[in-house]
Each structure stands twice: as structure tokens, then as C-alpha cells.
C-alpha atoms as a PDB file:
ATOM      1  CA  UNK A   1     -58.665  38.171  21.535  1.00  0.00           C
ATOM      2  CA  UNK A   2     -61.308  36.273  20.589  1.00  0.00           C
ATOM      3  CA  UNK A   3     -59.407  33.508  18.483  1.00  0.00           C
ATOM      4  CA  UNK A   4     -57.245  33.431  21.535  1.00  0.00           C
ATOM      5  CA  UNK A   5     -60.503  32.512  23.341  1.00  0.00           C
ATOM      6  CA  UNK A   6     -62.057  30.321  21.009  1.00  0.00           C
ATOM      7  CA  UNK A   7     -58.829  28.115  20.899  1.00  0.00           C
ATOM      8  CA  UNK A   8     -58.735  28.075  24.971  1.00  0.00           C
ATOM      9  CA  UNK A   9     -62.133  27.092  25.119  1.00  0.00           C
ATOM     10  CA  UNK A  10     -61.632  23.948  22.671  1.00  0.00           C
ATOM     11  CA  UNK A  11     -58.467  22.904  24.281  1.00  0.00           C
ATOM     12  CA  UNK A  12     -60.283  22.583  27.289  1.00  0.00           C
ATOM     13  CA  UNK A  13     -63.135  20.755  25.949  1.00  0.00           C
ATOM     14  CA  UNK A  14     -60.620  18.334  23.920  1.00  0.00           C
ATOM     15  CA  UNK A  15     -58.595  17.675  27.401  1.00  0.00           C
ATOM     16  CA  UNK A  16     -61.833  17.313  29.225  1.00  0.00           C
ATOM     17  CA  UNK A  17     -62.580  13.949  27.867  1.00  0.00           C
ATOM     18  CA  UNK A  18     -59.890  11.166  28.902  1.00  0.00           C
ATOM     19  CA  UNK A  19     -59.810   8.716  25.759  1.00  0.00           C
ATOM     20  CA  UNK A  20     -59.922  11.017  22.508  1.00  0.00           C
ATOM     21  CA  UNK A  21     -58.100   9.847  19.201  1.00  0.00           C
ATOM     22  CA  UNK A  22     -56.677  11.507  16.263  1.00  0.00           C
ATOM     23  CA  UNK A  23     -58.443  10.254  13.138  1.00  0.00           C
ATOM     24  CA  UNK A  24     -58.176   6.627  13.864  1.00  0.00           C
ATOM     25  CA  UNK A  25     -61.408   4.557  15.259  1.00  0.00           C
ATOM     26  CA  UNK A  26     -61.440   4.732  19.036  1.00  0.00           C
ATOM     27  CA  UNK A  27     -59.210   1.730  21.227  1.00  0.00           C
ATOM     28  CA  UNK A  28     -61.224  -0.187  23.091  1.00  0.00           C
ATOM     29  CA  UNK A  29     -58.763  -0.293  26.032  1.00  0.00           C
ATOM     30  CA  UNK A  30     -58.128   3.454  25.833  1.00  0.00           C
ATOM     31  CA  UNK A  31     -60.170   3.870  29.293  1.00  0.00           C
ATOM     32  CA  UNK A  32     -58.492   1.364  31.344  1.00  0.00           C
ATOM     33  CA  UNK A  33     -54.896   2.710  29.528  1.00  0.00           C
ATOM     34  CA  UNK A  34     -56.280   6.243  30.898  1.00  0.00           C
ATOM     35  CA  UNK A  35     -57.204   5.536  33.930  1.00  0.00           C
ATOM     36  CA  UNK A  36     -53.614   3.421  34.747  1.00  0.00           C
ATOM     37  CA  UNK A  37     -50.969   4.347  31.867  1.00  0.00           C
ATOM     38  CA  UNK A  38     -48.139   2.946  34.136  1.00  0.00           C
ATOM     39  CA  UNK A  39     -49.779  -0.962  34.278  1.00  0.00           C
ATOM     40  CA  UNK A  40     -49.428  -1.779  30.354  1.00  0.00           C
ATOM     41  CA  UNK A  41     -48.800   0.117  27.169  1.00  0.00           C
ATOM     42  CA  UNK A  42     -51.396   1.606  24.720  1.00  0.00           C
ATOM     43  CA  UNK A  43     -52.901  -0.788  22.112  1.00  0.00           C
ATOM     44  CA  UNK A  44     -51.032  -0.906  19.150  1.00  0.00           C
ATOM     45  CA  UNK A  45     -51.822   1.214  16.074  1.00  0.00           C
ATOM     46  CA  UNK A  46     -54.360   3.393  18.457  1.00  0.00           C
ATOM     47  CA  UNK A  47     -53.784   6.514  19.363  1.00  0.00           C
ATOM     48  CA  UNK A  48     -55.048   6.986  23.194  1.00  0.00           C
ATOM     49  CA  UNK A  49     -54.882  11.033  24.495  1.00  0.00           C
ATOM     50  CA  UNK A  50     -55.430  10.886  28.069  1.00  0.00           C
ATOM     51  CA  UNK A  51     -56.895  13.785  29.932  1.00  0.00           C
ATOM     52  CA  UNK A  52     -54.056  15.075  32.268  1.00  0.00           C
ATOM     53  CA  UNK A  53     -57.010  16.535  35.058  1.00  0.00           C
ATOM     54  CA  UNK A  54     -59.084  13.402  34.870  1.00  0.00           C
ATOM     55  CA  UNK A  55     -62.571  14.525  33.839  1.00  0.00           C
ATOM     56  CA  UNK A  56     -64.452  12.736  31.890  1.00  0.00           C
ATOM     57  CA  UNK A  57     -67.562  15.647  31.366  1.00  0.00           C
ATOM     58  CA  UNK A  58     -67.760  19.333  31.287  1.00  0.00           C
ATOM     59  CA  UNK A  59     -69.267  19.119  34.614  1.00  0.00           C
ATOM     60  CA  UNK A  60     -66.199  17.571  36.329  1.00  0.00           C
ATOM     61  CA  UNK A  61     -64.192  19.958  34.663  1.00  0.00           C
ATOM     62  CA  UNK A  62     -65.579  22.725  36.308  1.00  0.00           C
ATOM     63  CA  UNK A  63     -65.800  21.649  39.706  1.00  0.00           C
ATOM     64  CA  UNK A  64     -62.033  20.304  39.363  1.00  0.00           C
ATOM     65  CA  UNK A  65     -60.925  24.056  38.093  1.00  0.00           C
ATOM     66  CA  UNK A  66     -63.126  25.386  41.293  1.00  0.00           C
ATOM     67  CA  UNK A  67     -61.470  23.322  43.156  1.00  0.00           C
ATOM     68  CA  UNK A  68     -58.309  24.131  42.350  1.00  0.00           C
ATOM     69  CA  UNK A  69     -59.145  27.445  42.715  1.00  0.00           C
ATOM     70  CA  UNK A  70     -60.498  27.432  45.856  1.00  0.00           C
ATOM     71  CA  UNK A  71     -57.408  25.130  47.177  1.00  0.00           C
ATOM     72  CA  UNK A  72     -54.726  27.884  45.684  1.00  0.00           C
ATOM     73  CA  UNK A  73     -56.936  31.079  47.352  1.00  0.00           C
ATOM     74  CA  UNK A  74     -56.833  28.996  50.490  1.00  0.00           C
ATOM     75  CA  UNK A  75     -53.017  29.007  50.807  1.00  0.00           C
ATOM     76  CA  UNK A  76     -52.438  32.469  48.853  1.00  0.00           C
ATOM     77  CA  UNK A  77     -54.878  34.705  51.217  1.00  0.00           C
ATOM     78  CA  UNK A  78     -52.676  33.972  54.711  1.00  0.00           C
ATOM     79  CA  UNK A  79     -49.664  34.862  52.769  1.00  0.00           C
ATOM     80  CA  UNK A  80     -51.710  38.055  51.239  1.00  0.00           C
ATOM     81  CA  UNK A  81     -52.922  39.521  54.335  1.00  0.00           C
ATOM     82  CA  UNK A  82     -49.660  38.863  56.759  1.00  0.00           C
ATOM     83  CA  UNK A  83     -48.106  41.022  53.724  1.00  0.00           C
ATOM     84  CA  UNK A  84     -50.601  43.438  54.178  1.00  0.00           C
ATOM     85  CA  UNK A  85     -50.019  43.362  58.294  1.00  0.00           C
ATOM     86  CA  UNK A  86     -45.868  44.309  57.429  1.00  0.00           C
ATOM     87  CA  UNK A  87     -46.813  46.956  55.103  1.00  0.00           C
ATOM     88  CA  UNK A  88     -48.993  48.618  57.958  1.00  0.00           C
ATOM     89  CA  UNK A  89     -46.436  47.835  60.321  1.00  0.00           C
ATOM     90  CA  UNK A  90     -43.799  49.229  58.121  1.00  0.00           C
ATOM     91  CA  UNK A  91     -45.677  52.453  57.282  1.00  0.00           C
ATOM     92  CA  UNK A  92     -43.985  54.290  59.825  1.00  0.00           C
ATOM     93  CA  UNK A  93     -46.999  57.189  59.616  1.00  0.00           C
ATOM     94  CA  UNK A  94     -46.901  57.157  55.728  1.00  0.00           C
ATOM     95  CA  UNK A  95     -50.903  57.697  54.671  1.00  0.00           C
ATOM     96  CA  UNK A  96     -49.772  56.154  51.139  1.00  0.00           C
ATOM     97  CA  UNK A  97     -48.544  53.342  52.531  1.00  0.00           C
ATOM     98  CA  UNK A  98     -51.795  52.210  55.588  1.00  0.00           C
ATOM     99  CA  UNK A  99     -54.134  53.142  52.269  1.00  0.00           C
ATOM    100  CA  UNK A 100     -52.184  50.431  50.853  1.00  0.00           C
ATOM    101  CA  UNK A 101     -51.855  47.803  53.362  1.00  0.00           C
ATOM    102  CA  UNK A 102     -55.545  48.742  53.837  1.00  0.00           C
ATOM    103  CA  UNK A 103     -56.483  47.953  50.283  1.00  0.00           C
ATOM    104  CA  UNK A 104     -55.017  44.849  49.793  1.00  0.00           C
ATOM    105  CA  UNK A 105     -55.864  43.143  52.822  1.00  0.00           C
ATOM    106  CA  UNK A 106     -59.674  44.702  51.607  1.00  0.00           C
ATOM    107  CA  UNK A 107     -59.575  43.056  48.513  1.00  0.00           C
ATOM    108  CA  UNK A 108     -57.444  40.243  49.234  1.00  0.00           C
ATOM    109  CA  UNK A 109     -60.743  39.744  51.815  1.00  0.00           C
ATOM    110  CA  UNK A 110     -62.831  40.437  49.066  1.00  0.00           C
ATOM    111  CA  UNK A 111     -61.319  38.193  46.621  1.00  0.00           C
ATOM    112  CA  UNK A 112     -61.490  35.154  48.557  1.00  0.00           C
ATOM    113  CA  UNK A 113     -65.471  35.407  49.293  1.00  0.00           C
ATOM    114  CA  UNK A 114     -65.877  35.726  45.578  1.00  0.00           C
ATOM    115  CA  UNK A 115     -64.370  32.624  45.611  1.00  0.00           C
ATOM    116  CA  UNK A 116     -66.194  31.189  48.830  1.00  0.00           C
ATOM    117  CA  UNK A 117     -69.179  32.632  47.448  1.00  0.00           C
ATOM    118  CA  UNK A 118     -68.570  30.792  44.049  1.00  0.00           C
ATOM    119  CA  UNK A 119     -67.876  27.226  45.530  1.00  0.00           C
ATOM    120  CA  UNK A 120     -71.447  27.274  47.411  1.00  0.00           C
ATOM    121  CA  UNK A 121     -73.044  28.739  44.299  1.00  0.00           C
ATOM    122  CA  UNK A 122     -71.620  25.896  42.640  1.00  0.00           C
ATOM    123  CA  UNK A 123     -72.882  23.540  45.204  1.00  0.00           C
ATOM    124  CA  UNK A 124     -76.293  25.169  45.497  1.00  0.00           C
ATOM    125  CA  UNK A 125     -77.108  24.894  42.279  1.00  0.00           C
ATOM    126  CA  UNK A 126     -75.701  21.094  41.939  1.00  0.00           C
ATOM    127  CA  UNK A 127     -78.156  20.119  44.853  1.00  0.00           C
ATOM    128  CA  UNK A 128     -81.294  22.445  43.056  1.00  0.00           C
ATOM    129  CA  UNK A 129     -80.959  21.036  39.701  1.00  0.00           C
ATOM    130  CA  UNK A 130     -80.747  17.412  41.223  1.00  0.00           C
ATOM    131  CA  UNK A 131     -76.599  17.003  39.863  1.00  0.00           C
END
């Protein structure tokens, strides 16, 4: 588990910067290639790996991944909690069931002001440290 981790983490910090090369001294052009591949070709004999979330610090990377995050909760907790609606609906006087439309429109609630709560924590602490 934790080599599993460990190899995560650096994959992240290696696609986290947008102009990394493999053993050879860094292209000079390997910005401007990253930040527009389709307008010319990599220098030749470089090596130019381009970050495919464009973030060029840790920092970014994080708020990009919140983002994200925040973006894919937005759509997925409608779809969650009209679910949870038909399965009360559907119950039809079944306890088992309304405990379970119950509990996942509860935590489907819950889950997405972790996530609410996360993005202003994130914020808050970007305006308190001066970022």
C-alpha cells in the first residue's frame, strides 16, 4: 500500500511541472512547446514532457484537483439525490428501502459540504497566508 502511494505521489509531482526532461539538459523552448504543442514541433534532440493538467507548482495542482472535484460533485449530487427521491417513491411502505433512500440522500448531502466546506478552506487559507 504504501509503495502504491509513494509512486502516486511522485507521479503527481513529476506531471505537476510542465517542461521536465529525461536525462538530457533542459530545451530552452520546452515552455513555449508546452504551453502550444500544436504551433511547432519540439526542439530537436530534447526531450520536452508536458504536464497534461497545466500546473506549473504544487499549489496549482491542488486547487486544479479541487476544482475538479468540486465541478464533478456539482453535477453528481442532482443525479444522487433524484435517485434517492425514486427509491422513496418506489418503497411502496418497505422500512429497508425509506432507510435507504434516507441515507443516501443524507450522505450524498453530507458529502458535498465536505467538499463545499473544503473549497472555502482552501480559499480561506489562500487569502490568510497572503497566496
Amino acid at each position: 500500500m504504501k509503495k502504491i502511494f509513494f509512486l502516486s505521489f511522485i507521479g503527481i509531482v513529476l506531471l505537476a511541472f510542465p517542461a521536465v526532461t529525461l536525462g538530457l539538459p533542459e530545451a530552452p523552448d520546452c515552455d513555449t512547446y508546452c504551453n502550444d504543442p500544436s504551433s511547432w514541433d519540439p526542439p530537436s534532440g530534447k526531450l520536452c514532457l508536458c504536464s497534461p493538467i497545466h500546473s506549473r507548482t504544487i499549489e496549482e495542482l491542488l486547487e486544479n484537483l479541487i476544482n475538479y472535484i468540486f465541478w464533478f460533485a456539482t453535477a453528481i449530487v442532482p443525479i444522487m439525490i433524484i435517485v434517492g427521491g425514486f427509491l422513496f417513491i418506489t418503497a411502496g411502505g418497505d422500512v429497508n428501502k425509506i432507510e435507504q433512500a434516507k441515507r443516501l440522500i443524507t450522505y450524498t448531502a453530507l458529502g458535498y459540504g465536505i467538499v463545499l466546506f473544503s473549497k472555502g478552506l482552501v480559499y480561506a487559507l489562500k487569502s490568510i497566508l497572503g497566496g
